[in-house]
C-alpha atoms as a PDB file:
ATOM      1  CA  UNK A   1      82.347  16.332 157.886  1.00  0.00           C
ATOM      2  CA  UNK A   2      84.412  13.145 156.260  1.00  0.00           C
ATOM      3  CA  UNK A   3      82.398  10.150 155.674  1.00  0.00           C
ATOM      4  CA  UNK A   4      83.423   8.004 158.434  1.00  0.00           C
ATOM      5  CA  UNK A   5      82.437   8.582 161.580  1.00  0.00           C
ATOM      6  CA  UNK A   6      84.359  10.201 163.987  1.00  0.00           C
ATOM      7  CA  UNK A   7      86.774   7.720 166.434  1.00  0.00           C
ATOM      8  CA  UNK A   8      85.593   7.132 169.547  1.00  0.00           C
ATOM      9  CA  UNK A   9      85.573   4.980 172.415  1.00  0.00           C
ATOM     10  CA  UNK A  10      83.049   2.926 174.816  1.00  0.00           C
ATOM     11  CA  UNK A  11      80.093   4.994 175.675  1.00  0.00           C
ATOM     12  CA  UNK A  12      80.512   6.196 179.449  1.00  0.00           C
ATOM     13  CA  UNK A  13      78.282   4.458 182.037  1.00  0.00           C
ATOM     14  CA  UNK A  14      76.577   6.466 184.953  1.00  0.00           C
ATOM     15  CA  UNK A  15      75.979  10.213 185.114  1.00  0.00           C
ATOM     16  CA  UNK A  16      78.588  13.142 184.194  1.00  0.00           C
ATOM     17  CA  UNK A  17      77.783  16.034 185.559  1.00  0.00           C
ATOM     18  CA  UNK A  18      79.176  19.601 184.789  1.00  0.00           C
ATOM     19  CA  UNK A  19      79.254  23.373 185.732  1.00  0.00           C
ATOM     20  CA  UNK A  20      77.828  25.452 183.936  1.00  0.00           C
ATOM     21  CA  UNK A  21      78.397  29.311 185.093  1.00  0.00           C
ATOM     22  CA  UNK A  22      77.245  32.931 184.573  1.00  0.00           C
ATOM     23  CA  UNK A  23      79.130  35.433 183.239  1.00  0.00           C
ATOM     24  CA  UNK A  24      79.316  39.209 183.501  1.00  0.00           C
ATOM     25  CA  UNK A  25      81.109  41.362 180.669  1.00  0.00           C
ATOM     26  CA  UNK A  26      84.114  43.914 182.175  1.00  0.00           C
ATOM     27  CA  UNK A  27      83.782  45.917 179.131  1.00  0.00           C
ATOM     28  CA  UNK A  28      81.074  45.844 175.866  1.00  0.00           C
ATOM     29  CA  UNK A  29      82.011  48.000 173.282  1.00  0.00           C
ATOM     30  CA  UNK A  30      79.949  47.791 170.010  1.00  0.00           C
ATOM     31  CA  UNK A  31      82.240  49.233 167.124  1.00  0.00           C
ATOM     32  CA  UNK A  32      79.249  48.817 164.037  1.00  0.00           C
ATOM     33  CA  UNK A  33      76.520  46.990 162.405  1.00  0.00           C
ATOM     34  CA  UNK A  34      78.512  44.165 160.181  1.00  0.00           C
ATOM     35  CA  UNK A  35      77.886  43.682 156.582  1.00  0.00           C
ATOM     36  CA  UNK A  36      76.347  40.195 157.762  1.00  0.00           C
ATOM     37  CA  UNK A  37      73.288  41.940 159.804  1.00  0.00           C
ATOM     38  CA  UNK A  38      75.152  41.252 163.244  1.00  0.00           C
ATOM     39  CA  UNK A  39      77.310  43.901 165.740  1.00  0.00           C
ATOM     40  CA  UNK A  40      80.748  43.944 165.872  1.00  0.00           C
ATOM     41  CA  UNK A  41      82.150  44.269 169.401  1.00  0.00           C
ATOM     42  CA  UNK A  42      84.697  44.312 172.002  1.00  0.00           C
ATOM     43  CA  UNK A  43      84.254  42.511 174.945  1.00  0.00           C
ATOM     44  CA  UNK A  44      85.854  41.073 178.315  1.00  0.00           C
ATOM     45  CA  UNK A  45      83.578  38.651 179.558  1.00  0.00           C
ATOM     46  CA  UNK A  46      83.935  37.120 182.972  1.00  0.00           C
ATOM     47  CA  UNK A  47      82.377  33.613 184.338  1.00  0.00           C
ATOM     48  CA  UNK A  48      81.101  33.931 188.459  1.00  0.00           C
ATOM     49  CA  UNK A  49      80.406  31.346 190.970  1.00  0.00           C
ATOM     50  CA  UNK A  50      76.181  31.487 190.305  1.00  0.00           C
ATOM     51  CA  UNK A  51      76.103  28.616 187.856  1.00  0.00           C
ATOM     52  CA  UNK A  52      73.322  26.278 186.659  1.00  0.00           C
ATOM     53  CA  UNK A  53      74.316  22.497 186.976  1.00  0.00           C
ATOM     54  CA  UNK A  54      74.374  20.221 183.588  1.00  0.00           C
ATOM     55  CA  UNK A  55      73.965  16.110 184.029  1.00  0.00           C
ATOM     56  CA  UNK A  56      74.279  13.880 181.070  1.00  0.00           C
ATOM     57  CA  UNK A  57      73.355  10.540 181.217  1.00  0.00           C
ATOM     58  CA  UNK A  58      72.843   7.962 178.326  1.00  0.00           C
ATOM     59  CA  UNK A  59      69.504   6.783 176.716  1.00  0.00           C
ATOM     60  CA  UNK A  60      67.879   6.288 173.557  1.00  0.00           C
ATOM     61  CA  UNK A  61      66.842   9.754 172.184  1.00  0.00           C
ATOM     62  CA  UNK A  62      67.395  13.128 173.189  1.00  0.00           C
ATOM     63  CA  UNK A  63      65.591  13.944 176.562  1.00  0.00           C
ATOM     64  CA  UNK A  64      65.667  17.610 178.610  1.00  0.00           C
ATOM     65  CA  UNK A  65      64.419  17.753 182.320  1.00  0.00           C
ATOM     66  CA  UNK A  66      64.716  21.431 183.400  1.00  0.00           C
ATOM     67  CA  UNK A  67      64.392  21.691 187.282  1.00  0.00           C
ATOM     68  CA  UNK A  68      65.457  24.455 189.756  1.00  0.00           C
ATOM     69  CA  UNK A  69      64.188  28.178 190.698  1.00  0.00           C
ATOM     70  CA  UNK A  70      64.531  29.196 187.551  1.00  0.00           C
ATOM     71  CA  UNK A  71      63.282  26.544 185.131  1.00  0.00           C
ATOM     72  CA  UNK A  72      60.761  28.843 183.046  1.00  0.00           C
ATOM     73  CA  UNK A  73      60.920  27.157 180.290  1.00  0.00           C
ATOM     74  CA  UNK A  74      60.099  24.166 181.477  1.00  0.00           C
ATOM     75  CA  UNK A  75      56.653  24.071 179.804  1.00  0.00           C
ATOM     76  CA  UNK A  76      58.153  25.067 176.490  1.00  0.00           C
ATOM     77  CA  UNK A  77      59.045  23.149 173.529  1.00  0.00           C
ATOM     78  CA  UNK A  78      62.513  21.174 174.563  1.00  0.00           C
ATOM     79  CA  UNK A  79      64.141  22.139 171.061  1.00  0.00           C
ATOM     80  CA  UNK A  80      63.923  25.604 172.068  1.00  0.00           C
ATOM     81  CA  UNK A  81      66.218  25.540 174.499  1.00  0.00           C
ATOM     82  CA  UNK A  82      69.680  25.758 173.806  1.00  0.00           C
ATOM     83  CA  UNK A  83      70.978  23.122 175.708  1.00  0.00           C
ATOM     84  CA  UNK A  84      68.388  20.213 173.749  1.00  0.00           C
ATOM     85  CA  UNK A  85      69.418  22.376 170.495  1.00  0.00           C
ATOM     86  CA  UNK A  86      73.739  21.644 171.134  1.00  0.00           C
ATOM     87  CA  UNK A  87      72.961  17.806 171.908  1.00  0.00           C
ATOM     88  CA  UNK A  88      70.840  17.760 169.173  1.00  0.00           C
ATOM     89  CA  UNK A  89      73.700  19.674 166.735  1.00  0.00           C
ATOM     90  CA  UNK A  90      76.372  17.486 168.421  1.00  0.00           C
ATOM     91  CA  UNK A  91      74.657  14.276 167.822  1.00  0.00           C
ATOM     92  CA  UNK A  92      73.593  15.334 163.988  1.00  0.00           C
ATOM     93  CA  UNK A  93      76.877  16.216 163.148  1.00  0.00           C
ATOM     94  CA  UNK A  94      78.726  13.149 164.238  1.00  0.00           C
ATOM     95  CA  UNK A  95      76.109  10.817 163.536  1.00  0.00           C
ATOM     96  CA  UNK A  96      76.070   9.449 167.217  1.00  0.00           C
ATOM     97  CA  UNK A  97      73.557   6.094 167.574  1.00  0.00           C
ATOM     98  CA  UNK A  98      73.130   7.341 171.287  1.00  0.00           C
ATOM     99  CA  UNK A  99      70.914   9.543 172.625  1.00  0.00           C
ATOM    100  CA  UNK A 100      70.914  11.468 176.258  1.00  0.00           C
ATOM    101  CA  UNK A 101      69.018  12.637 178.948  1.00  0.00           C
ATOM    102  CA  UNK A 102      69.952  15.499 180.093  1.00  0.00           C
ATOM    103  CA  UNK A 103      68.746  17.110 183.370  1.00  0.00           C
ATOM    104  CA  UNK A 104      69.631  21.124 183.774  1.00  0.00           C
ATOM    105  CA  UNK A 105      69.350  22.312 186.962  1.00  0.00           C
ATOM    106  CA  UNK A 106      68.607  26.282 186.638  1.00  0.00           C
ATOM    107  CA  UNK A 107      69.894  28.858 189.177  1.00  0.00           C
ATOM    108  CA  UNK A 108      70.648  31.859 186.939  1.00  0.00           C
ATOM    109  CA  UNK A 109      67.965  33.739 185.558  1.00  0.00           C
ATOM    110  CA  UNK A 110      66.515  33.477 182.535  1.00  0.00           C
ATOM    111  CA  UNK A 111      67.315  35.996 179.377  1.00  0.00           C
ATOM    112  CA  UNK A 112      69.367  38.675 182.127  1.00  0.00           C
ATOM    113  CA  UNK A 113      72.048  39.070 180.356  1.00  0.00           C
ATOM    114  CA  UNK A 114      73.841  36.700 181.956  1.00  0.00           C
ATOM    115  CA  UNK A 115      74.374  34.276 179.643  1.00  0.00           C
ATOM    116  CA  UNK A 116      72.540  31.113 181.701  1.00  0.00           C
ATOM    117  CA  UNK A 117      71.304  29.768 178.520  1.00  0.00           C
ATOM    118  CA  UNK A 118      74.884  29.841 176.407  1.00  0.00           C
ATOM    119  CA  UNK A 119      76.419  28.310 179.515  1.00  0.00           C
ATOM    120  CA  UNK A 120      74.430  25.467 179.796  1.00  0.00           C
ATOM    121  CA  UNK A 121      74.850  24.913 175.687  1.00  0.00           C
ATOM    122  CA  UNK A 122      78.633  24.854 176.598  1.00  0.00           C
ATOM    123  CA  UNK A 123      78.342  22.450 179.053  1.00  0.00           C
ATOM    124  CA  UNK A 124      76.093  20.076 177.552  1.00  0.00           C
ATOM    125  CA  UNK A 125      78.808  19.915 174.251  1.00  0.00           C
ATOM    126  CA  UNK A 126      81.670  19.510 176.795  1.00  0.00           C
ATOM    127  CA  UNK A 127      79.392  17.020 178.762  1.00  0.00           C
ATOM    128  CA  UNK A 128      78.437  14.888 176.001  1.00  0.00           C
ATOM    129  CA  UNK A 129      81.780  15.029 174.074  1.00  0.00           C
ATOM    130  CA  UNK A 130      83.339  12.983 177.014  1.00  0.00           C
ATOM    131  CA  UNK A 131      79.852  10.753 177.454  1.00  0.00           C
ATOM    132  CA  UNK A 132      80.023   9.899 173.942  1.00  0.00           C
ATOM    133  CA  UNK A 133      83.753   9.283 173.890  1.00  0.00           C
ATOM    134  CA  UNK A 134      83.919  12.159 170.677  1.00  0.00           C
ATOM    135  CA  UNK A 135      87.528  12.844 168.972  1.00  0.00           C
ATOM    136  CA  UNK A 136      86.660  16.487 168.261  1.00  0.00           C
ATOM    137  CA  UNK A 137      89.353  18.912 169.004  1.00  0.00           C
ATOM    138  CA  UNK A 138      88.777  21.935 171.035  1.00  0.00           C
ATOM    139  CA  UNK A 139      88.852  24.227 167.611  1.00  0.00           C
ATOM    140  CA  UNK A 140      86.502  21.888 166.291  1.00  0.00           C
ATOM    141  CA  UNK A 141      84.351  21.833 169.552  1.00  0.00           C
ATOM    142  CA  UNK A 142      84.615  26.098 169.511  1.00  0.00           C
ATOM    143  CA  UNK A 143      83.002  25.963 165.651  1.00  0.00           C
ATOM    144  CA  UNK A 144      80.206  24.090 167.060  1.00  0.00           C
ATOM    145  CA  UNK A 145      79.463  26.039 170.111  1.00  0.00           C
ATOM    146  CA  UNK A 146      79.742  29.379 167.222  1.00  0.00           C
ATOM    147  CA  UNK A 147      77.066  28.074 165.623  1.00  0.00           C
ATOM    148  CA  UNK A 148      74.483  27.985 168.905  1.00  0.00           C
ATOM    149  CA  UNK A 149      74.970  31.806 170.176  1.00  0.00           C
ATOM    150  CA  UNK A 150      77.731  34.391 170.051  1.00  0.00           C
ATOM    151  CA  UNK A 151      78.585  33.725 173.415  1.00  0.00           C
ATOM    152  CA  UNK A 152      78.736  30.186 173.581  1.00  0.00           C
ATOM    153  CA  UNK A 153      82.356  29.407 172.614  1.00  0.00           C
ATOM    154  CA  UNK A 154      83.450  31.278 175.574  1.00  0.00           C
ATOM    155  CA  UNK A 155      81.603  29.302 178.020  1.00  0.00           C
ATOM    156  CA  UNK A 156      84.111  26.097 176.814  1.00  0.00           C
ATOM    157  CA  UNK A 157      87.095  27.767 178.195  1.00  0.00           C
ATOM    158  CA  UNK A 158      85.417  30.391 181.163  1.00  0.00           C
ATOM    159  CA  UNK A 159      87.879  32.330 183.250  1.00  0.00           C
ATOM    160  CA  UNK A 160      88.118  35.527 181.813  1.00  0.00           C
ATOM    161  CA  UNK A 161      88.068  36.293 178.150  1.00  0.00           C
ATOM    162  CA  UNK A 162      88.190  38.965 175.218  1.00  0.00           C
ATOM    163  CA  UNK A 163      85.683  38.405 172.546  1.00  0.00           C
ATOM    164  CA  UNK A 164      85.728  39.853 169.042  1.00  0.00           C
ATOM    165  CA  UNK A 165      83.737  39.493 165.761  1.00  0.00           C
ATOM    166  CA  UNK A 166      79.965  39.094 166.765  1.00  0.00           C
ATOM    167  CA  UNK A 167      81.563  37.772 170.359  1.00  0.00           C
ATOM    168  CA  UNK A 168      82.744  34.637 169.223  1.00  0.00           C
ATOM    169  CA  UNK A 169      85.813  35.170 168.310  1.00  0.00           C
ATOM    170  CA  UNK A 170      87.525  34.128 172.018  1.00  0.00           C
ATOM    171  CA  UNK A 171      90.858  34.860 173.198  1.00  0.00           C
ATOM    172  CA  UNK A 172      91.886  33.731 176.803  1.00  0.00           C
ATOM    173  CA  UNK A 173      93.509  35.957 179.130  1.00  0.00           C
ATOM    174  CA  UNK A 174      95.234  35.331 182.357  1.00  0.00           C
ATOM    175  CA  UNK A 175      92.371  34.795 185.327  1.00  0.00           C
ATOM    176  CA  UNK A 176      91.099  37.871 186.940  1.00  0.00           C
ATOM    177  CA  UNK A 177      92.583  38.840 190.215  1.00  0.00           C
ATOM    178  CA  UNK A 178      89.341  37.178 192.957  1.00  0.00           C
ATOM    179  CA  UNK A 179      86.577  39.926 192.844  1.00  0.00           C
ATOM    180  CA  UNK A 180      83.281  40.191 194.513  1.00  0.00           C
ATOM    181  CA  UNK A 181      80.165  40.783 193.005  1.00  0.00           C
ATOM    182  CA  UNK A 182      76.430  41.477 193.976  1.00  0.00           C
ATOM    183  CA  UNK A 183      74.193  40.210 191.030  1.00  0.00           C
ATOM    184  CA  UNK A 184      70.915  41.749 190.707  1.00  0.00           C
ATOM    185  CA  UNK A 185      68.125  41.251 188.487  1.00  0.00           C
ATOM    186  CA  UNK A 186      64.300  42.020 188.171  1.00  0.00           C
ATOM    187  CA  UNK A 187      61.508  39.793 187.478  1.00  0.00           C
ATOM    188  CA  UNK A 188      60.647  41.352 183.592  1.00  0.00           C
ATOM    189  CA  UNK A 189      59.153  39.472 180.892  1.00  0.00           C
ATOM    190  CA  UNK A 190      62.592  39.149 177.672  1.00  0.00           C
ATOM    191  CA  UNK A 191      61.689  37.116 175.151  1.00  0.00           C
ATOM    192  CA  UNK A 192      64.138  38.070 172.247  1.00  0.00           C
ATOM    193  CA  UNK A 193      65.577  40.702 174.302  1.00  0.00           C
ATOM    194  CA  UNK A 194      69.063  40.693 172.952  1.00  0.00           C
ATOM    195  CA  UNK A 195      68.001  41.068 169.243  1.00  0.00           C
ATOM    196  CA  UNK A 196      65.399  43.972 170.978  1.00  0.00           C
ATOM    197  CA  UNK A 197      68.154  45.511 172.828  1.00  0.00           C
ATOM    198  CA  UNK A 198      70.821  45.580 169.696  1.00  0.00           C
ATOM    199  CA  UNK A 199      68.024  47.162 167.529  1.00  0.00           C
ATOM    200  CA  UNK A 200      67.682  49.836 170.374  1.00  0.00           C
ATOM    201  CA  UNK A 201      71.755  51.087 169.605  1.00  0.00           C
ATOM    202  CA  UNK A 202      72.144  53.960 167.795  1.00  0.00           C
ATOM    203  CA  UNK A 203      75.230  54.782 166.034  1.00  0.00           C
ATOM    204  CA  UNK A 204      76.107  57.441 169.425  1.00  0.00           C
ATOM    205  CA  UNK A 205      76.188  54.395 170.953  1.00  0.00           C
ATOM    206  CA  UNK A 206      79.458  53.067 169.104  1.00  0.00           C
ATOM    207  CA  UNK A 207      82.974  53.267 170.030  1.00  0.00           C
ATOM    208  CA  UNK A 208      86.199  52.060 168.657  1.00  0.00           C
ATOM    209  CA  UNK A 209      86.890  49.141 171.549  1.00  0.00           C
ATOM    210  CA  UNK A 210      90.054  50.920 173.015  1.00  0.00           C
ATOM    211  CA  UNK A 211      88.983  50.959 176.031  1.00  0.00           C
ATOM    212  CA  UNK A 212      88.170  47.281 175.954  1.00  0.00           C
ATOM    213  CA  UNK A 213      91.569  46.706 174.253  1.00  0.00           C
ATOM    214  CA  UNK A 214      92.970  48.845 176.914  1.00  0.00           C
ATOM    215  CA  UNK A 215      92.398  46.677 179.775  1.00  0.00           C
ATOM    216  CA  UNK A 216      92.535  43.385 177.883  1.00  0.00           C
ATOM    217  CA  UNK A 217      96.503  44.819 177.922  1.00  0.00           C
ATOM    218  CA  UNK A 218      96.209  45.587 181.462  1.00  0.00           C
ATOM    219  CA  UNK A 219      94.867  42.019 182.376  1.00  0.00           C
ATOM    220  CA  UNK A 220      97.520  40.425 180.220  1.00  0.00           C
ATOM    221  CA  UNK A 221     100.152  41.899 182.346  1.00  0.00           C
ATOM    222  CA  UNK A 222      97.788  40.501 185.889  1.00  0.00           C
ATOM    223  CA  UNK A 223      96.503  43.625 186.673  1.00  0.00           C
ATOM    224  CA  UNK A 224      92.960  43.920 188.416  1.00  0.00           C
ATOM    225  CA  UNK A 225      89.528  45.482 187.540  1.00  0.00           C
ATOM    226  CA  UNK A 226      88.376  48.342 189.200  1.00  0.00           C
ATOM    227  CA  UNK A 227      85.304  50.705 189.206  1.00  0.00           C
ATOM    228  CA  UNK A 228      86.466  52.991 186.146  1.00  0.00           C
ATOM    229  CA  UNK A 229      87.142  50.000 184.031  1.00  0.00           C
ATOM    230  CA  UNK A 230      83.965  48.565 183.787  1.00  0.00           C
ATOM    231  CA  UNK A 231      81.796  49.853 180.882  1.00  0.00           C
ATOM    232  CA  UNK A 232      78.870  48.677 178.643  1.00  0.00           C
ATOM    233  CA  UNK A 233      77.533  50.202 175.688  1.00  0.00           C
ATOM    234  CA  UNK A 234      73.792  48.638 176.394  1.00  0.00           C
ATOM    235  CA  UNK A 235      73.915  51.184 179.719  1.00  0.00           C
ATOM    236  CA  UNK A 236      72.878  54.675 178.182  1.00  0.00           C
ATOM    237  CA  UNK A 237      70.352  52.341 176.170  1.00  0.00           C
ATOM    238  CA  UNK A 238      68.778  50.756 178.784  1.00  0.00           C
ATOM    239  CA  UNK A 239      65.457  53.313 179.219  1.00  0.00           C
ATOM    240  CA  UNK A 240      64.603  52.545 175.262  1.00  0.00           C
ATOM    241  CA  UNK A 241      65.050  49.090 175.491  1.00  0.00           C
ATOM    242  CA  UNK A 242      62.680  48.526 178.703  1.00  0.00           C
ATOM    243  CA  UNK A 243      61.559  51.522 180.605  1.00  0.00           C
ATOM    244  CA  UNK A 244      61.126  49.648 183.406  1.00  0.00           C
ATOM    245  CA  UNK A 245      64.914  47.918 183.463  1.00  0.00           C
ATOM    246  CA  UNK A 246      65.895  51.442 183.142  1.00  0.00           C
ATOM    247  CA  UNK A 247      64.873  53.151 186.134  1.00  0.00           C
ATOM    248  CA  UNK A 248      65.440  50.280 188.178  1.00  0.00           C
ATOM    249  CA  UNK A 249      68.864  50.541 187.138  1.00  0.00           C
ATOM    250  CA  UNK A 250      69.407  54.358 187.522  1.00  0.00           C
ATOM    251  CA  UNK A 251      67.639  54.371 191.037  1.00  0.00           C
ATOM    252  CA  UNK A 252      70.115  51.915 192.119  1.00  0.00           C
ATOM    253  CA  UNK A 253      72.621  54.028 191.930  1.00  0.00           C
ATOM    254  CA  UNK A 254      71.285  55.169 194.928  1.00  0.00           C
ATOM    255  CA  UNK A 255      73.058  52.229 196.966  1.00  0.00           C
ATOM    256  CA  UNK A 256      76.776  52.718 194.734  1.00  0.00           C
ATOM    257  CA  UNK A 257      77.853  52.253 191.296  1.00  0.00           C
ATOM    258  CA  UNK A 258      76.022  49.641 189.529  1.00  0.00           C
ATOM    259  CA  UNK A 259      77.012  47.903 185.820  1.00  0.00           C
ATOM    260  CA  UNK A 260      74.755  46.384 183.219  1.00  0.00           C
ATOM    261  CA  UNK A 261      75.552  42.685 182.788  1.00  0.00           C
ATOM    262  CA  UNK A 262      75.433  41.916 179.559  1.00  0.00           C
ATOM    263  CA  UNK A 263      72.730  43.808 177.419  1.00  0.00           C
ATOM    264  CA  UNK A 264      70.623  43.231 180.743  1.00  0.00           C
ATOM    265  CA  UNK A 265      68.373  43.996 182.547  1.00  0.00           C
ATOM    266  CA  UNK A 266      70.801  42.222 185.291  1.00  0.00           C
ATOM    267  CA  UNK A 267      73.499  44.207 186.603  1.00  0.00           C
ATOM    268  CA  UNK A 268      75.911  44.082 189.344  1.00  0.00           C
ATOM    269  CA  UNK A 269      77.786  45.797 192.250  1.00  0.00           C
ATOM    270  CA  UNK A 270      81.525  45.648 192.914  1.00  0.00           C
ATOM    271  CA  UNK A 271      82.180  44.602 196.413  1.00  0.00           C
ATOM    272  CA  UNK A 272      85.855  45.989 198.446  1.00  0.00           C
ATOM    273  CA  UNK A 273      87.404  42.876 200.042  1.00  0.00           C
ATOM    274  CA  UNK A 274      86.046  43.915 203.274  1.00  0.00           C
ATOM    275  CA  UNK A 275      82.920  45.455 202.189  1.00  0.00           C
ATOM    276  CA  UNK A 276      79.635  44.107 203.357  1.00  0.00           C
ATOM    277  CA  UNK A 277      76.993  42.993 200.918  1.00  0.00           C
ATOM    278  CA  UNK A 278      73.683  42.896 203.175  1.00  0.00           C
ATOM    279  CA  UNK A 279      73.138  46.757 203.048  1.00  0.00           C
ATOM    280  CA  UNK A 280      73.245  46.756 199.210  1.00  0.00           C
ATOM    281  CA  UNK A 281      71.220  43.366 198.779  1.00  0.00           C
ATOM    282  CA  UNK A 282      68.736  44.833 201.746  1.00  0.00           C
ATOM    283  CA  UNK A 283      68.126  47.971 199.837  1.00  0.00           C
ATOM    284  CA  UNK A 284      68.087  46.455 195.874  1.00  0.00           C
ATOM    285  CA  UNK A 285      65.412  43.922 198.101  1.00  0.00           C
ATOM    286  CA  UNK A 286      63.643  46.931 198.860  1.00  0.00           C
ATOM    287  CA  UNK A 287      63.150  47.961 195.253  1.00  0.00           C
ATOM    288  CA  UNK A 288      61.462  44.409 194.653  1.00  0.00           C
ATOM    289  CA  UNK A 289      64.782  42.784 192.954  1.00  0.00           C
ATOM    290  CA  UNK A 290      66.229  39.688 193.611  1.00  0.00           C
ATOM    291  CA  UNK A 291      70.067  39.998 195.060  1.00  0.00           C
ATOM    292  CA  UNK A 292      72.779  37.576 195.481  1.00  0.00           C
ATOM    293  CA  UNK A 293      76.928  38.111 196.751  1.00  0.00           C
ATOM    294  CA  UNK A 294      78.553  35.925 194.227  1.00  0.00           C
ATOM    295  CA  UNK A 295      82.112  36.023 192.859  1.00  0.00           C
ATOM    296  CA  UNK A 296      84.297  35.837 190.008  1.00  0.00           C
ATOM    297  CA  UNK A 297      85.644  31.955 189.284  1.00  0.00           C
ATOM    298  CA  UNK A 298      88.729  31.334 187.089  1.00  0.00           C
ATOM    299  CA  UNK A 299      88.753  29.026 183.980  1.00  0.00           C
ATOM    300  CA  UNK A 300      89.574  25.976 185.626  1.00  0.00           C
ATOM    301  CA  UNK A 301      86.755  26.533 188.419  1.00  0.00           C
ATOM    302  CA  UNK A 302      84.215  27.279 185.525  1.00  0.00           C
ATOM    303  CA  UNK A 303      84.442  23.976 183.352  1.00  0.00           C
ATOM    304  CA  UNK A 304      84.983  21.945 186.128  1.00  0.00           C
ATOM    305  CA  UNK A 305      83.588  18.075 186.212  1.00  0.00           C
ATOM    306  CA  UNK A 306      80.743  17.962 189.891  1.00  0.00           C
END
């Protein structure tokens, strides 16, 4: 950083309040183990319309309220979470005076794989860049969110996405054709379940990302994402990472062709444009799963001001 402080204007008054979605991934390829202890992959991630809500307000220090259905963490140590942990980067970096509350309403689950917890780190930068009247540039704004989670810096932009590198690496592609989705997820205990689930790939498990380059070309030109298309690396993995993720997930193939969101254990359901959703929600219900119909947003439904 220079030695003077950023520009910036008035603090805002009032309450900004932001979306902050899930994601699925189209495609996860992992192409190696990197020279720097992380995975390098391949990936077309995807934000949908189950999002948590982010509200940043000013105050003297840094303050998290976690409410919602699923506000786990709640009890836990506020630096923890990585919402409390981007303020607190944003703020140290730019040597703001001001602190925030911020209040994080949480609908997505918890450590699914669906990226709830990188969202909400996105949103609170995004949130507080505009509270705190920052000059950053989005580059400069992407370099910060890099250095809170792989999947954070595609959470500024949403829509749909390839990531390279560790996941990082973002480059935008055109929106998605409208899709929709039944999300799925059971209730399993996952602390430090994506380091757990990485360590669980074996070198089968690698590929050389074509496939995810393949329809990254596909998208470019506006096509749309079927069935065949989807893949995920974490899927033939699943029964050594958590046994009990693992069946779930192979007996609901009983009710169609399900996909691993993520590295898990969430996974989801394409839906036909006419196709109803209660049979498959009744029957993952059945298996003792919680099951939503959601939908895939574009970018500028996915960063959107509330």
């Amino acid at each position: 950083m220079d030695e003077e402080r950023p520009a910036r204007g008035p603090i805002v008054s009032g309450e900004i309040a932001v979306r902050s979605p899930a994601k699925i991934n189209w495609t996860l390829d992992v192409l190696g183990r990197r020279g720097d202890g992380y995975h390098e992959v391949r990936t077309i991630l995807q934000t949908i319309a189950l999002s948590d809500t982010v509200t940043v307000a000013t105050a003297d220090g840094l303050e998290l309220q976690l409410s919602g259905p699923f506000d786990a963490l709640r009890n836990e140590d506020s630096a923890r979470n990585l919402a409390h942990r981007a303020a607190q980067l944003l703020r140290d970096e730019y040597r703001v005076d001001t602190g925030a509350l911020i209040k994080l309403e949480k609908r997505i689950p918890v450590a699914a794989g669906l990226g709830g917890g990188s969202s909400n780190a996105a949103a609170t930068l995004r949130a507080l860049r505009s509270l705190w009247r920052l000059s950053l540039t989005s580059d400069e704004l992407a370099a910060m969110a890099a250095k809170l989670g792989s999947d954070v810096p595609f959470f500024l932009t949403g829509g749909t996405a390839l990531g390279s590198g560790r996941g990082d690496e973002i480059s935008p592609l055109p929106d998605a054709l409208p899709q929709r989705l039944v999300v799925a997820w059971p209730d399993l205990p996952a602390r430090d379940k994506t380091a757990q689930a990485y360590a669980a790939l074996k070198p089968e498990h690698y590929s050389d990302g074509t496939a995810t380059e393949r329809l990254a070309e596909r998208l470019s030109g506006g096509g749309s994402v079927a069935n065949d298309d989807v893949h995920n690396v974490f899927e033939p993995a699943l029964p050594s990472i958590d046994a009990t993720a693992g069946q779930l997930f192979a007996d609901a193939h009983a009710l169609g062709r399900p996909h691993l969101a993520g590295s898990g254990p969430a996974f989801f359901f394409l839906l036909a444009q006419a196709e109803p959703a209660e049979p498959i929600i009744q029957g993952l219900t059945s298996m003792g799963l919680d099951a939503i119909e959601t939908h895939t947003i574009a970018a500028a439904e996915a960063t959107e001001s509330l």
